[in-house]
Protein backbone atom coordinates (compact mmCIF):
# COMPACT_ATOMS: atom_id res chain seq x y z
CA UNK A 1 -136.40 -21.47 -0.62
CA UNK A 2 -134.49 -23.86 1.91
CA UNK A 3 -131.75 -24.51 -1.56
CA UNK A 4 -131.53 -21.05 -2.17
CA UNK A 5 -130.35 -20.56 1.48
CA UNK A 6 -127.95 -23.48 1.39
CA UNK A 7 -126.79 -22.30 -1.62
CA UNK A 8 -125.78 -18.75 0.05
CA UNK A 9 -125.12 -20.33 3.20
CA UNK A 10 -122.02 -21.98 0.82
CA UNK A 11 -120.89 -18.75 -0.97
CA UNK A 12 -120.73 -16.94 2.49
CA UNK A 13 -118.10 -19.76 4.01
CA UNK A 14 -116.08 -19.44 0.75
CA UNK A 15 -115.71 -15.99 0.44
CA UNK A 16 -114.48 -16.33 4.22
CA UNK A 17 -112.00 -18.63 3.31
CA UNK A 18 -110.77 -16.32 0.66
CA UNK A 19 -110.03 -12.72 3.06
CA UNK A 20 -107.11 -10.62 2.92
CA UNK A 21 -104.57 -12.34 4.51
CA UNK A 22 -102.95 -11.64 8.31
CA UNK A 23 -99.83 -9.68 8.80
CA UNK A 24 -98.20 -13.37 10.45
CA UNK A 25 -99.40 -14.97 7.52
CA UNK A 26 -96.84 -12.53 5.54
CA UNK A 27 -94.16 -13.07 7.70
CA UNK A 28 -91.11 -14.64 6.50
CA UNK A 29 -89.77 -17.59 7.40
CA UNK A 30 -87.27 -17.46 9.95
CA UNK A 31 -83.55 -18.54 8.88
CA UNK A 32 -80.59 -20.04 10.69
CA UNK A 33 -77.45 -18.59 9.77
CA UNK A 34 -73.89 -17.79 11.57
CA UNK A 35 -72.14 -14.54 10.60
CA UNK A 36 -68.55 -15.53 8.96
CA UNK A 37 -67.34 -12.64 11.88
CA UNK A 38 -68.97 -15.74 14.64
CA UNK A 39 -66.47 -18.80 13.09
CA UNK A 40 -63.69 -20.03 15.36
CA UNK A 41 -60.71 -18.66 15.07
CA UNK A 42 -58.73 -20.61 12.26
CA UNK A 43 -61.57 -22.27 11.35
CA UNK A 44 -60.98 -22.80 7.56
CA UNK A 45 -57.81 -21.14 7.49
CA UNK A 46 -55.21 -22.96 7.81
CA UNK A 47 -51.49 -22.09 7.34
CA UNK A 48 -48.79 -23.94 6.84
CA UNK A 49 -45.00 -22.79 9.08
CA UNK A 50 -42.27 -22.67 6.49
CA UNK A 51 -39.03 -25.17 7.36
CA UNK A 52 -35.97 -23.68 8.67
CA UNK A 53 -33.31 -23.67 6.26
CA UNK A 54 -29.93 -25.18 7.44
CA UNK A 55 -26.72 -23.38 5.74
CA UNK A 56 -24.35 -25.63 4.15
CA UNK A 57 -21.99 -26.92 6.01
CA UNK A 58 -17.99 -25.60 5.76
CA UNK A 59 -15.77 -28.62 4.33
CA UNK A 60 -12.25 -28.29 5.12
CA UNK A 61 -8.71 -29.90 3.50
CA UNK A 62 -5.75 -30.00 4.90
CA UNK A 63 -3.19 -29.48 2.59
CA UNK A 64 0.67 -29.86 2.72
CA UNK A 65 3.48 -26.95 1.87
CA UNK A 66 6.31 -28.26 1.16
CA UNK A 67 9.91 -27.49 2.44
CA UNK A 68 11.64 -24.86 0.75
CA UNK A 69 8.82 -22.74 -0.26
CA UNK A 70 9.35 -18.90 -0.22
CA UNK A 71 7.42 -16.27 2.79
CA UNK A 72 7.90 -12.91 2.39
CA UNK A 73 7.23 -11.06 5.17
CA UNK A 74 6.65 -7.52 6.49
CA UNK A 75 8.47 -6.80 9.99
CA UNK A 76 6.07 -4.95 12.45
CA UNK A 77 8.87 -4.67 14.96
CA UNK A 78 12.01 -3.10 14.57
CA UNK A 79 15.20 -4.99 15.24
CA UNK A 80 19.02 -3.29 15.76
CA UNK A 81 22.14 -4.90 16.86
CA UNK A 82 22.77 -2.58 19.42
CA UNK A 83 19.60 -2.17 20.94
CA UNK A 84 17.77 -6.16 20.56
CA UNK A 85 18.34 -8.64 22.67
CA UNK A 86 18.03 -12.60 21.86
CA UNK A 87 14.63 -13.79 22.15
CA UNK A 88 13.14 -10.20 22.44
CA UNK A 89 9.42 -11.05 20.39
CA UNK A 90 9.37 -9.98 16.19
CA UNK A 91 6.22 -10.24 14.48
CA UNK A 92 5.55 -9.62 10.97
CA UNK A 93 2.67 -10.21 8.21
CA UNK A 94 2.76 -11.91 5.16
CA UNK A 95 2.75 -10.26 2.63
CA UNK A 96 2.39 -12.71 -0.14
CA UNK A 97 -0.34 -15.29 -0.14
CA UNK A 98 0.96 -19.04 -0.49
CA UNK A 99 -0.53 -20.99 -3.01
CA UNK A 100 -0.42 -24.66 -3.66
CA UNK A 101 -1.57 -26.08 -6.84
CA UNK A 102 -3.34 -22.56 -7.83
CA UNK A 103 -5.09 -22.39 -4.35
CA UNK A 104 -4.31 -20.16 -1.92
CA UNK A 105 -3.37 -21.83 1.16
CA UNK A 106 -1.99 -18.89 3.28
CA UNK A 107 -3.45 -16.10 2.78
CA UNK A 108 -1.69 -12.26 2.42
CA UNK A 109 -1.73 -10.51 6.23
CA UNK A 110 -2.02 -13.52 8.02
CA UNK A 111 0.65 -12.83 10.83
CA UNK A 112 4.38 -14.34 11.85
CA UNK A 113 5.61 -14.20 15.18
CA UNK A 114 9.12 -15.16 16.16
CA UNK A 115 12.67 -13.65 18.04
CA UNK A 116 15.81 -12.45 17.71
CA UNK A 117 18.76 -15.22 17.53
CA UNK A 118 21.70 -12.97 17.27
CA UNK A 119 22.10 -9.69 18.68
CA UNK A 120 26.41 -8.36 17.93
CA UNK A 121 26.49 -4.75 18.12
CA UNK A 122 29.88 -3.65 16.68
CA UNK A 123 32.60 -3.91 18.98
CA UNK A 124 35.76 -2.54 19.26
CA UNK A 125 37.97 -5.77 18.18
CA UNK A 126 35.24 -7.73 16.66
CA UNK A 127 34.76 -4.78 14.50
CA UNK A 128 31.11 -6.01 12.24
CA UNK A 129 27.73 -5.45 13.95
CA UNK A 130 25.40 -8.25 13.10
CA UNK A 131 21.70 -9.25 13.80
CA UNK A 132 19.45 -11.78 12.93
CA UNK A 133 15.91 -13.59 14.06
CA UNK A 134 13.50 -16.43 13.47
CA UNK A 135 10.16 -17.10 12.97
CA UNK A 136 7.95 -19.53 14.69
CA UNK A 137 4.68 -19.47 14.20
CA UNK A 138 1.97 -18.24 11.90
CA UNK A 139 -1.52 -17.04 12.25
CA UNK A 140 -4.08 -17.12 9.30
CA UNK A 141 -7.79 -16.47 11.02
CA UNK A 142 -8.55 -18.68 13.86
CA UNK A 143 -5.90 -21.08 13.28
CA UNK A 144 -2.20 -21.16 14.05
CA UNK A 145 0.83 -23.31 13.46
CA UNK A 146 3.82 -23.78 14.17
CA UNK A 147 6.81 -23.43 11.94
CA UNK A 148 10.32 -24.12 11.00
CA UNK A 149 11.96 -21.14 8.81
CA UNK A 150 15.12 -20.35 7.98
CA UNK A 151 16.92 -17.11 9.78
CA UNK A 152 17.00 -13.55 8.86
CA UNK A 153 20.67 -11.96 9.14
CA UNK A 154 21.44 -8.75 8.21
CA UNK A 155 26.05 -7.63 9.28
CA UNK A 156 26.93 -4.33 8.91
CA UNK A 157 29.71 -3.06 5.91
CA UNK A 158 33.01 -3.93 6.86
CA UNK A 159 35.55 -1.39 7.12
CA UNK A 160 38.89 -3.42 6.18
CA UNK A 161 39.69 -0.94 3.64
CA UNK A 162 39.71 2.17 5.93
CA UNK A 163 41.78 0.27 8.60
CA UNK A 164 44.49 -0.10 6.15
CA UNK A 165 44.44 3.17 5.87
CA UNK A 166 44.38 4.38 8.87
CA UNK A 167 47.53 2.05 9.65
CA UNK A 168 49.32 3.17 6.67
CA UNK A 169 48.80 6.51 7.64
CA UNK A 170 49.71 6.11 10.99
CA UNK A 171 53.36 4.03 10.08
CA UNK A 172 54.32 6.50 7.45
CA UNK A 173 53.77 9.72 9.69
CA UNK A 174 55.75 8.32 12.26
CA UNK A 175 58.85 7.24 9.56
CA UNK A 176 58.77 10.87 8.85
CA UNK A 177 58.87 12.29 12.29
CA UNK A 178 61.96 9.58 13.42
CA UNK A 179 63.77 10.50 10.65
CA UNK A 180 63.85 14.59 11.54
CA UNK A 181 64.38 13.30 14.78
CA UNK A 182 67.16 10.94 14.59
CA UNK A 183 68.11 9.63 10.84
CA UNK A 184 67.60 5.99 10.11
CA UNK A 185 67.42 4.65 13.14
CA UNK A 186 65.19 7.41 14.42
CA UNK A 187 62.87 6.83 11.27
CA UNK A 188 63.04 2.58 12.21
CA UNK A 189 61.76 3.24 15.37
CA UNK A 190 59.30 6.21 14.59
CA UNK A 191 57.81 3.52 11.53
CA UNK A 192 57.26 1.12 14.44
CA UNK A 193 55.87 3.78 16.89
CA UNK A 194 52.98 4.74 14.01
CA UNK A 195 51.83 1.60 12.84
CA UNK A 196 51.50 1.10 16.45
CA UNK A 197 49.51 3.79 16.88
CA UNK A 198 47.66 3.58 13.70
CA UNK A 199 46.40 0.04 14.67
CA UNK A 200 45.02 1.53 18.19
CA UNK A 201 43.25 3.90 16.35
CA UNK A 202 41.19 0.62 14.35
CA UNK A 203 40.71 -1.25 17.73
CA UNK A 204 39.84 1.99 19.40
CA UNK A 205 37.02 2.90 16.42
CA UNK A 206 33.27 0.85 16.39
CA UNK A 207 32.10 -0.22 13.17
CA UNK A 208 28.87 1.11 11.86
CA UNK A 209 25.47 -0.85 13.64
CA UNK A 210 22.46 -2.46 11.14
CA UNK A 211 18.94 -2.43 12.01
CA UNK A 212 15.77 -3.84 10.24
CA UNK A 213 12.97 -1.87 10.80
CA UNK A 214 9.55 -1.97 10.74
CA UNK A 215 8.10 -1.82 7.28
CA UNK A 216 10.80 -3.78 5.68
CA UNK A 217 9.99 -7.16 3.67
CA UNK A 218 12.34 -9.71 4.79
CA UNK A 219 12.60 -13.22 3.04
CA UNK A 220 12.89 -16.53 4.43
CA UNK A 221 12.30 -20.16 3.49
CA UNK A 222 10.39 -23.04 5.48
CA UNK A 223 12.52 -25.51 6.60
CA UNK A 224 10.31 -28.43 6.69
CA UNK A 225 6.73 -28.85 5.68
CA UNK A 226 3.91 -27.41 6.63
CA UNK A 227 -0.08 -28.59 6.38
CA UNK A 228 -2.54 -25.95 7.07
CA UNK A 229 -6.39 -26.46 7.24
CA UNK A 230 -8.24 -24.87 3.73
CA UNK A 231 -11.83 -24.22 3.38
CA UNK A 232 -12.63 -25.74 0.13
CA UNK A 233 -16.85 -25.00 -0.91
């Protein structure tokens, strides 16, 4: 009797041991973790700044024209004999590019300033009207030099022929009239009298004026070298 109660004395503590189970017993383990949305900023995202880029550099040349070489030019002012004076301003473009060796060196607008040299307008005695100018510098973008060209003259048509005339004229209407007037003699001194008169008529008559105006291409040489600055990459 005293083993049999032993005996359930041990069944009773093991089925004890056995129960259901607590709801903390079911609990799960509590975890550690940081959202991603928590991280630093940057943390684990790094990125890298792109290097400025530096543009080439401009290389420049400077390369000689030589003496004698050919501009031709548009005038942007107007020039007359009898309305210019000496050293009134000119300017003009070019209208050709210069080359050197294949490359252009000048290029085709860059701009000519200069003056007026001569200034004649036609006179009574002197007779041809004559003008004429110079230029002095050039322009091509930001640079300028200075330059030695040849002039630009332009004389009016001379009018020899119809002075002859007009002297002719004059001598052998006045031969006529002396000789109604008073025979030989009278036609002597009326020849005299008219080729008088027919030469004041020439000194008393201007000759035609000449002009160059604006929008005409005008041609003149350099007369001594030149070295502009040329972009070359």
């Amino acid at each position: 009797m005293r083993r049999l109660s032993i005996v359930s004395l041990g069944v009773a503590l093991l089925v004890a041991s056995c129960g259901p189970s607590t709801p903390a017993d079911n609990a799960a383990p509590a975890t550690s973790s940081t959202p991603e949305s928590s991280a630093q900023p940057g943390a684990g995202a790094r990125q890298t700044a792109a290097a400025p880029v530096t543009p080439p550099r401009d290389v420049f040349r400077d390369i000689t024209i030589p003496s004698g070489t050919t501009l031709t030019l548009t005038l942007k002012t107007s020039v007359a004999s009898d309305s210019s004076r000496v050293e009134d301003a000119v300017t003009a473009e070019l209208k050709n590019a210069v080359t050197v060796d294949g490359r252009d060196v000048l290029p085709a607008g860059a701009t000519a300033a200069g003056v007026v040299t001569a200034a004649e307008g036609s006179g009574r005695v002197k007779g041809r009207a004559r003008v004429a100018l110079r230029f002095t510098s050039l322009r091509a973008g930001a640079d300028e030099y200075q330059v030695s060209t040849e002039a630009v003259s332009r004389m009016a048509e001379a009018t020899t022929g119809d002075d002859a005339k007009t002297r002719a004229l004059g001598a052998g209407a006045g031969a006529a009239l002396g000789a109604i007037l008073g025979g030989k003699k009278g036609a002597a001194q009326g020849a005299a009298v008219g080729g008088g008169a027919g030469t004041g008529v020439v000194l008393a008559t201007k000759g035609d004026e000449v002009s160059l105006d604006s929008g005409v291409d005008v041609t003149t040489r350099l007369t001594a070298p030149l070295t502009v600055r040329v972009k070359v990459n």
